[in-house]
PDB file of N, CA and C in Angstrom:
ATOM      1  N   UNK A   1    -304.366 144.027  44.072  1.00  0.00           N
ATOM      2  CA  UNK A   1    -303.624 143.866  45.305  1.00  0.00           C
ATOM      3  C   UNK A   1    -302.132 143.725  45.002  1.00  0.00           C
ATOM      4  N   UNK A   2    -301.421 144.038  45.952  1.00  0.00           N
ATOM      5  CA  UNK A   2    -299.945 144.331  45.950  1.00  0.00           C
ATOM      6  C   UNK A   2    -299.248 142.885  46.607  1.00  0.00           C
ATOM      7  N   UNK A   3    -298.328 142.597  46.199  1.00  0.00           N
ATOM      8  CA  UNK A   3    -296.886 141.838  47.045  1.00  0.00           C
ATOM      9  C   UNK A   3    -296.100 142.523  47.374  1.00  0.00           C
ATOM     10  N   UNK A   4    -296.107 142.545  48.765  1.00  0.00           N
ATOM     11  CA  UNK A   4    -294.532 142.915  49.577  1.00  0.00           C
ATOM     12  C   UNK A   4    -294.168 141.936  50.272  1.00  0.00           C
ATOM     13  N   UNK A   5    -292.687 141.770  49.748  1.00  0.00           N
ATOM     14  CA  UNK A   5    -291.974 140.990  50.297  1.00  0.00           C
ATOM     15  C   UNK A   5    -291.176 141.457  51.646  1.00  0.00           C
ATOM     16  N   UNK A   6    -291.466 140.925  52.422  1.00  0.00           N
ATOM     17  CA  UNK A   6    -290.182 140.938  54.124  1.00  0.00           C
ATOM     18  C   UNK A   6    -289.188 140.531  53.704  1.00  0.00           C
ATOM     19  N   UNK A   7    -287.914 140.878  54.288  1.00  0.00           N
ATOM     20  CA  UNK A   7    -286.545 140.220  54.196  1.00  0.00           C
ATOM     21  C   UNK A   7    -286.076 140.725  54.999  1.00  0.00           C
ATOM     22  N   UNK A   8    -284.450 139.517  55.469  1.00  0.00           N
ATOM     23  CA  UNK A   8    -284.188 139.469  56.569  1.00  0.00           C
ATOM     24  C   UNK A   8    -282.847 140.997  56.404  1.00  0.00           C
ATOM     25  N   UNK A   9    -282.877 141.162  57.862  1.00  0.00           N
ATOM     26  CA  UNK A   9    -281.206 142.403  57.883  1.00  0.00           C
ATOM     27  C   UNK A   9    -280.159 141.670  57.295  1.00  0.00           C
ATOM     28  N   UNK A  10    -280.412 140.439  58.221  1.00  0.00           N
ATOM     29  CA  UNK A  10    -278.937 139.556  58.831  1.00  0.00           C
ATOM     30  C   UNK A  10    -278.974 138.109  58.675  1.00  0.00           C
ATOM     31  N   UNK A  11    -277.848 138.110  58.832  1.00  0.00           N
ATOM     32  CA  UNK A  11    -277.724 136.176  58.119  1.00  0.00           C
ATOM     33  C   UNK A  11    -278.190 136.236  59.780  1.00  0.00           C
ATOM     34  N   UNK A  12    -278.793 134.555  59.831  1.00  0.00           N
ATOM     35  CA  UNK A  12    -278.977 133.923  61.648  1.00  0.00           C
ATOM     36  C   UNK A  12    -279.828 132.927  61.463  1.00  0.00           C
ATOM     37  N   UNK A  13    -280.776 132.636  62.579  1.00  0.00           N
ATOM     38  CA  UNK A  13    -281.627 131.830  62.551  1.00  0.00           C
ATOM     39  C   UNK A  13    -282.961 132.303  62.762  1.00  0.00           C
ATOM     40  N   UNK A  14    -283.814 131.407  62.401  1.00  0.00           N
ATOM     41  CA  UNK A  14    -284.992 131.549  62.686  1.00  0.00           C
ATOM     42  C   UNK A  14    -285.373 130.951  64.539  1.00  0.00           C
ATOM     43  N   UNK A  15    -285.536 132.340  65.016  1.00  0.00           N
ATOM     44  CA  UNK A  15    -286.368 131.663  66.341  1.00  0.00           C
ATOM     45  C   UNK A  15    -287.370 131.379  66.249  1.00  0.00           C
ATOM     46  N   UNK A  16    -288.504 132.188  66.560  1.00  0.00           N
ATOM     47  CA  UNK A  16    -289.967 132.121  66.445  1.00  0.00           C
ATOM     48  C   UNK A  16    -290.144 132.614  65.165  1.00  0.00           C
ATOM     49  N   UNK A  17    -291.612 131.634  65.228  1.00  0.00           N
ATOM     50  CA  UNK A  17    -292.398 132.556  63.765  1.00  0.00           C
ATOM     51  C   UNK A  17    -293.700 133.021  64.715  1.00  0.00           C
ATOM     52  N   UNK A  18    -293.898 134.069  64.637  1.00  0.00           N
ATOM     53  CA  UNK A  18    -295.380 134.682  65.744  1.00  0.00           C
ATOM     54  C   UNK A  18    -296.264 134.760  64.846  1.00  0.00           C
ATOM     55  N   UNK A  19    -296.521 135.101  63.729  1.00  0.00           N
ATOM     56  CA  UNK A  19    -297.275 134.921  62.765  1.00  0.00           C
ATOM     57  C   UNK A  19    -297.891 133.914  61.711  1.00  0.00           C
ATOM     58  N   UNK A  20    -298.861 133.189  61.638  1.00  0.00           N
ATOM     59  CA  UNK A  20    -298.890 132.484  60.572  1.00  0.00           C
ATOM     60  C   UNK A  20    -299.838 133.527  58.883  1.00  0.00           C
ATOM     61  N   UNK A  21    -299.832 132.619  58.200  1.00  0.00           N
ATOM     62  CA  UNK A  21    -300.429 132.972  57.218  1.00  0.00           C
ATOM     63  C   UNK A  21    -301.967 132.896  57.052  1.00  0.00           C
ATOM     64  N   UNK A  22    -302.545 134.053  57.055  1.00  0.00           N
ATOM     65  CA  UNK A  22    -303.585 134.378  56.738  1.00  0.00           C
ATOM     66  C   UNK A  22    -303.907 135.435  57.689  1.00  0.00           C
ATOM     67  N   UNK A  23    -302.634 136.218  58.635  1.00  0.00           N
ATOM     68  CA  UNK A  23    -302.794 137.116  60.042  1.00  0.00           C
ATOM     69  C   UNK A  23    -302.768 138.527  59.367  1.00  0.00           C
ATOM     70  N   UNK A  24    -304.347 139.451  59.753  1.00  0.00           N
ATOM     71  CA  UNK A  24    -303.829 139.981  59.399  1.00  0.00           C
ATOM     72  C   UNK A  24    -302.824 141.259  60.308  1.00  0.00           C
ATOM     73  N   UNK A  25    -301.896 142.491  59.259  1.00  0.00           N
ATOM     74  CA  UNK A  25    -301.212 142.829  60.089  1.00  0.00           C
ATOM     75  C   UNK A  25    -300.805 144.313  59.686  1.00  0.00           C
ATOM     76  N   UNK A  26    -300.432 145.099  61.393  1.00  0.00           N
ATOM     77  CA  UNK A  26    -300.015 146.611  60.343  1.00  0.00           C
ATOM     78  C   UNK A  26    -298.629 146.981  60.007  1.00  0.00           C
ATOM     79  N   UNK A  27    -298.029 147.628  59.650  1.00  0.00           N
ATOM     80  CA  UNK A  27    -296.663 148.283  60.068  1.00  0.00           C
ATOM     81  C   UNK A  27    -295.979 148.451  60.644  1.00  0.00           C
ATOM     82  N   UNK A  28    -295.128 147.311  61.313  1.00  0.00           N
ATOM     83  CA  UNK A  28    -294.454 147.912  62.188  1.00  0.00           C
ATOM     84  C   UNK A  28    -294.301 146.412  63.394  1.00  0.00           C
ATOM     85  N   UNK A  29    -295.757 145.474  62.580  1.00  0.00           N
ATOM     86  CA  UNK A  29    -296.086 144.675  63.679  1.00  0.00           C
ATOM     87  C   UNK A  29    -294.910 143.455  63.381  1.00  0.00           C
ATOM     88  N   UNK A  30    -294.720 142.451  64.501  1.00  0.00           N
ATOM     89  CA  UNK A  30    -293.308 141.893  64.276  1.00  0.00           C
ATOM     90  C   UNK A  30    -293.676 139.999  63.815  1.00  0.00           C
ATOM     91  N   UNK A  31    -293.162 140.022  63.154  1.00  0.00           N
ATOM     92  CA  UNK A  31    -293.635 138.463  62.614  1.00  0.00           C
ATOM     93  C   UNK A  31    -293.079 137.513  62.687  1.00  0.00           C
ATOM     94  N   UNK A  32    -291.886 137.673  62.709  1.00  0.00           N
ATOM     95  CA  UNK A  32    -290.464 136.604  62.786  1.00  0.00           C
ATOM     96  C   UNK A  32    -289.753 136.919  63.699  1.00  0.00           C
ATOM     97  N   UNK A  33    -288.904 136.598  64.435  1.00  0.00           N
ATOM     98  CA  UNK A  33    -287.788 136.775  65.867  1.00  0.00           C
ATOM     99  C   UNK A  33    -286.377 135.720  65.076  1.00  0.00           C
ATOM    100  N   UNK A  34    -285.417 136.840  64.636  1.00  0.00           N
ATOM    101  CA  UNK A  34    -284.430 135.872  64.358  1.00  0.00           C
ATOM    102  C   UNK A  34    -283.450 136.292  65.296  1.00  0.00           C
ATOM    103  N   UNK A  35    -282.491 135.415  65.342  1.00  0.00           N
ATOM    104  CA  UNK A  35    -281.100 134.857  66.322  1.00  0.00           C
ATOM    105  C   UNK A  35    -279.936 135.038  65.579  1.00  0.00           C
ATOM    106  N   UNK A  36    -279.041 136.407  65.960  1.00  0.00           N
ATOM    107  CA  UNK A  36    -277.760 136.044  65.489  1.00  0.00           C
ATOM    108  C   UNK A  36    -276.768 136.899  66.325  1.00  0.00           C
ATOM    109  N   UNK A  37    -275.418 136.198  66.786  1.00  0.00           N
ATOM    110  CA  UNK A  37    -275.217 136.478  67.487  1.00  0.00           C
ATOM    111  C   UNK A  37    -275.541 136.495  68.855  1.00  0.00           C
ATOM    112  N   UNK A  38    -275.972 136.038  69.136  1.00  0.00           N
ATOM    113  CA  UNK A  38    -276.917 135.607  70.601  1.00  0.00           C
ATOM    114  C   UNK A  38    -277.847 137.060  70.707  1.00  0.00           C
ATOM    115  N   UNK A  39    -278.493 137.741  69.996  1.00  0.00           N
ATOM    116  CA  UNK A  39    -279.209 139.063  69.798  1.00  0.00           C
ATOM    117  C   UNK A  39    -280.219 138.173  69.200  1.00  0.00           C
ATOM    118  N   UNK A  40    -281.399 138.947  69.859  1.00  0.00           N
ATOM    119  CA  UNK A  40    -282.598 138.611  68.815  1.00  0.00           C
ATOM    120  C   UNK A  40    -283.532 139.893  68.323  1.00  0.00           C
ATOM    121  N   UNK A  41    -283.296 139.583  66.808  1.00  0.00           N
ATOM    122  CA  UNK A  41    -283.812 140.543  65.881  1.00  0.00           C
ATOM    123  C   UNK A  41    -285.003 140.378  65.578  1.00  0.00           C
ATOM    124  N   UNK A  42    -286.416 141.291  65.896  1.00  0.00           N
ATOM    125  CA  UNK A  42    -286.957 141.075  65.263  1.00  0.00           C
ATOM    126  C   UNK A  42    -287.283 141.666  64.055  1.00  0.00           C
ATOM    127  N   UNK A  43    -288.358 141.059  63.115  1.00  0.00           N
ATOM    128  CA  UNK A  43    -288.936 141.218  61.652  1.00  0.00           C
ATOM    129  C   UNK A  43    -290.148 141.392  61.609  1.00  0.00           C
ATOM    130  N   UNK A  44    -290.010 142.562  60.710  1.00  0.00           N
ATOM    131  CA  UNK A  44    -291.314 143.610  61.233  1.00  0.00           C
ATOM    132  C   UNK A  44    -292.368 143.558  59.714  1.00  0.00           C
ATOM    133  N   UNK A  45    -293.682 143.992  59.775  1.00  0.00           N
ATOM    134  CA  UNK A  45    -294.282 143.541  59.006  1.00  0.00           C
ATOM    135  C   UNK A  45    -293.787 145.496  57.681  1.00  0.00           C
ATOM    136  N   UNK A  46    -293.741 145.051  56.695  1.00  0.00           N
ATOM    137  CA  UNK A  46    -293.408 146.621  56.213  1.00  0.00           C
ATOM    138  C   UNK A  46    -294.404 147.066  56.169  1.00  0.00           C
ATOM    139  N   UNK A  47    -295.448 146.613  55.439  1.00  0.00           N
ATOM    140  CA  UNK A  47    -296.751 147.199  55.418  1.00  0.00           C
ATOM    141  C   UNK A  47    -297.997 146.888  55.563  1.00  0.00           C
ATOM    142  N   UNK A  48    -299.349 147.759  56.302  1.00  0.00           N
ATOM    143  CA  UNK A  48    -300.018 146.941  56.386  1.00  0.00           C
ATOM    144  C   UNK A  48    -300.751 145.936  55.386  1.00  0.00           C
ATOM    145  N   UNK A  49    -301.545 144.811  56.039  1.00  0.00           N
ATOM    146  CA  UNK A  49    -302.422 143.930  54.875  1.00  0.00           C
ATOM    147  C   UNK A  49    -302.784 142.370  55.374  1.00  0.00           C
ATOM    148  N   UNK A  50    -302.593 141.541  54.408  1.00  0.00           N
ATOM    149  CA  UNK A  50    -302.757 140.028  54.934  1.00  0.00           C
ATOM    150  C   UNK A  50    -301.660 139.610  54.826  1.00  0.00           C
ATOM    151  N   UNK A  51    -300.919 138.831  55.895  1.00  0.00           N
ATOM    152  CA  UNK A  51    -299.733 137.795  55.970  1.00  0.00           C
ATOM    153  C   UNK A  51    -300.322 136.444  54.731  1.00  0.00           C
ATOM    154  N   UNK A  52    -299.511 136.260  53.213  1.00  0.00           N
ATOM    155  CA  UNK A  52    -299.851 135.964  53.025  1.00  0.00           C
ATOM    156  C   UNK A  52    -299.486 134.522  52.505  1.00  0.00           C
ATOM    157  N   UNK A  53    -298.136 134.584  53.178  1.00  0.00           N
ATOM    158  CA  UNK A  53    -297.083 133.450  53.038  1.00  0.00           C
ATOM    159  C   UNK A  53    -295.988 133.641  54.321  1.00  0.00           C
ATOM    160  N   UNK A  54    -295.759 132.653  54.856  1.00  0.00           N
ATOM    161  CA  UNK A  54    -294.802 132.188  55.742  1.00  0.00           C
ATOM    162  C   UNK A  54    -293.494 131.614  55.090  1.00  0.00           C
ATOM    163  N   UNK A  55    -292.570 131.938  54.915  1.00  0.00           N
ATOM    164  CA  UNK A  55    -291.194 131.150  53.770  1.00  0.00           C
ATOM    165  C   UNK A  55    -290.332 130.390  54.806  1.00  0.00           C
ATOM    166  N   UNK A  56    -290.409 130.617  56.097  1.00  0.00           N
ATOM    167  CA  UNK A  56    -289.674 129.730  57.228  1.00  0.00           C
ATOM    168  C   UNK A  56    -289.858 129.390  57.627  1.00  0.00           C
ATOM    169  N   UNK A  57    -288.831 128.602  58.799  1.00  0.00           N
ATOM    170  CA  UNK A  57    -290.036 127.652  59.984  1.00  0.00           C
ATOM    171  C   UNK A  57    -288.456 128.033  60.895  1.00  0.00           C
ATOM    172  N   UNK A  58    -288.695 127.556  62.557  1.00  0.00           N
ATOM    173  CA  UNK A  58    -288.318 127.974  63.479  1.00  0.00           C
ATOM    174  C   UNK A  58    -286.921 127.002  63.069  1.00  0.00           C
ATOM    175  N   UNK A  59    -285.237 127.478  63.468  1.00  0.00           N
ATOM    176  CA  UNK A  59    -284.623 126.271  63.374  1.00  0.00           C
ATOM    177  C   UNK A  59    -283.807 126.748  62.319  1.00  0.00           C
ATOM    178  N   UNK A  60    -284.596 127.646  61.865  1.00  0.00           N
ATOM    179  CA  UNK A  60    -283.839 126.919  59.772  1.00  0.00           C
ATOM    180  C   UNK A  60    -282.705 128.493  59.669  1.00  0.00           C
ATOM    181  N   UNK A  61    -281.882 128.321  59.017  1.00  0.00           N
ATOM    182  CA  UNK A  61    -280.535 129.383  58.611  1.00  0.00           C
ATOM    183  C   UNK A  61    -280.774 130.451  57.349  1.00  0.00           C
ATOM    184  N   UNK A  62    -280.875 131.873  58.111  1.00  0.00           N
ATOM    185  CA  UNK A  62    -281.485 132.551  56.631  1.00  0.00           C
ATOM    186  C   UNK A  62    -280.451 133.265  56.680  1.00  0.00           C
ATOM    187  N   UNK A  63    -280.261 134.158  55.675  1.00  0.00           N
ATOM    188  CA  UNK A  63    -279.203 135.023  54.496  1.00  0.00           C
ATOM    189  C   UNK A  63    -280.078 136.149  54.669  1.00  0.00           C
ATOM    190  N   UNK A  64    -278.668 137.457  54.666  1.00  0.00           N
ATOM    191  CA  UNK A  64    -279.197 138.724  54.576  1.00  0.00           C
ATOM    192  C   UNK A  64    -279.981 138.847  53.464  1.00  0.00           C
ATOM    193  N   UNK A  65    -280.951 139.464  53.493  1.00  0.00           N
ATOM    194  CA  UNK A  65    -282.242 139.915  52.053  1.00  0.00           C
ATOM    195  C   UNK A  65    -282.713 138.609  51.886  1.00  0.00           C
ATOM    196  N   UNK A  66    -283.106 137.465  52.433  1.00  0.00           N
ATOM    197  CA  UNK A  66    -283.411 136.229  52.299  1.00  0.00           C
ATOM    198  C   UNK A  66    -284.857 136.941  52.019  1.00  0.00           C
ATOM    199  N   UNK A  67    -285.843 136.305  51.421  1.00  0.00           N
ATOM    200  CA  UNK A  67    -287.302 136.590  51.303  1.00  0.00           C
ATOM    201  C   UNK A  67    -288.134 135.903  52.717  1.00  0.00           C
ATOM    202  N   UNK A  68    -288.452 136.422  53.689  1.00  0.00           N
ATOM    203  CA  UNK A  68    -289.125 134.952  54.771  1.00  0.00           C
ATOM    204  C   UNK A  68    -290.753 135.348  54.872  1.00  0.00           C
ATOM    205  N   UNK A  69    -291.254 136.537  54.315  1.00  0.00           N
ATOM    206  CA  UNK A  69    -292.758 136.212  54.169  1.00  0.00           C
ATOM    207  C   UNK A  69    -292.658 137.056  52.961  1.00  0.00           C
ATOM    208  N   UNK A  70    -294.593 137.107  53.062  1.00  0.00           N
ATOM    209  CA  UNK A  70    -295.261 138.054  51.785  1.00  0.00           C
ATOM    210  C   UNK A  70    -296.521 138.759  52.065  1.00  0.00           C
ATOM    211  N   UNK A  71    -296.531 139.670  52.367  1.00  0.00           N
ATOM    212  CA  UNK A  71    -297.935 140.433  52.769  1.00  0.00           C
ATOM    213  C   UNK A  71    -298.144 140.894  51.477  1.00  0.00           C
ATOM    214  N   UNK A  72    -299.883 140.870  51.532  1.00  0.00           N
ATOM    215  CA  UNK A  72    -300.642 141.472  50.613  1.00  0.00           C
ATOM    216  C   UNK A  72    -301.240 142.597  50.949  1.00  0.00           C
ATOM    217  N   UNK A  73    -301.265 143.342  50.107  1.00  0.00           N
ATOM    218  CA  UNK A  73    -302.573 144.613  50.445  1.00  0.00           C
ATOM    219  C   UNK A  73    -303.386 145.183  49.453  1.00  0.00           C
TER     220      UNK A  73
END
């Protein structure tokens, strides 16, 4: 089995997390909702598999290419 890592576009915040760990998910599907700029971006799963780590929580300040999950496949 593979690790792919998600990462973010854009520095901002974490709004929602819609996903927890162990969901599974396909391509395209959206897992995180971040805030920047008063825009909300969402974060899309890259590929399909199992959500297999959550790295954020709602609230918290991420960095462009920040790592915020890990799907397996």
């Amino acid at each position: 089995m593979a690790k792919h890592n998600v990462e973010s576009e854009v520095t901002g915040n974490v709004w929602k997390v819609l996903l927890e760990a162990g969901a599974t998910v396909e391509a395209g599907d959206v897992i995180i909702i971040l805030e920047s700029m008063k825009m909300e971006i969402p974060v899309e799963a890259t590929v399909a598999g199992t959500l297999v780590e959550v790295l954020v929580a709602p609230e918290e300040q991420v960095e462009e290419d920040q790592v915020l999950a890990v799907i397996e496949n």
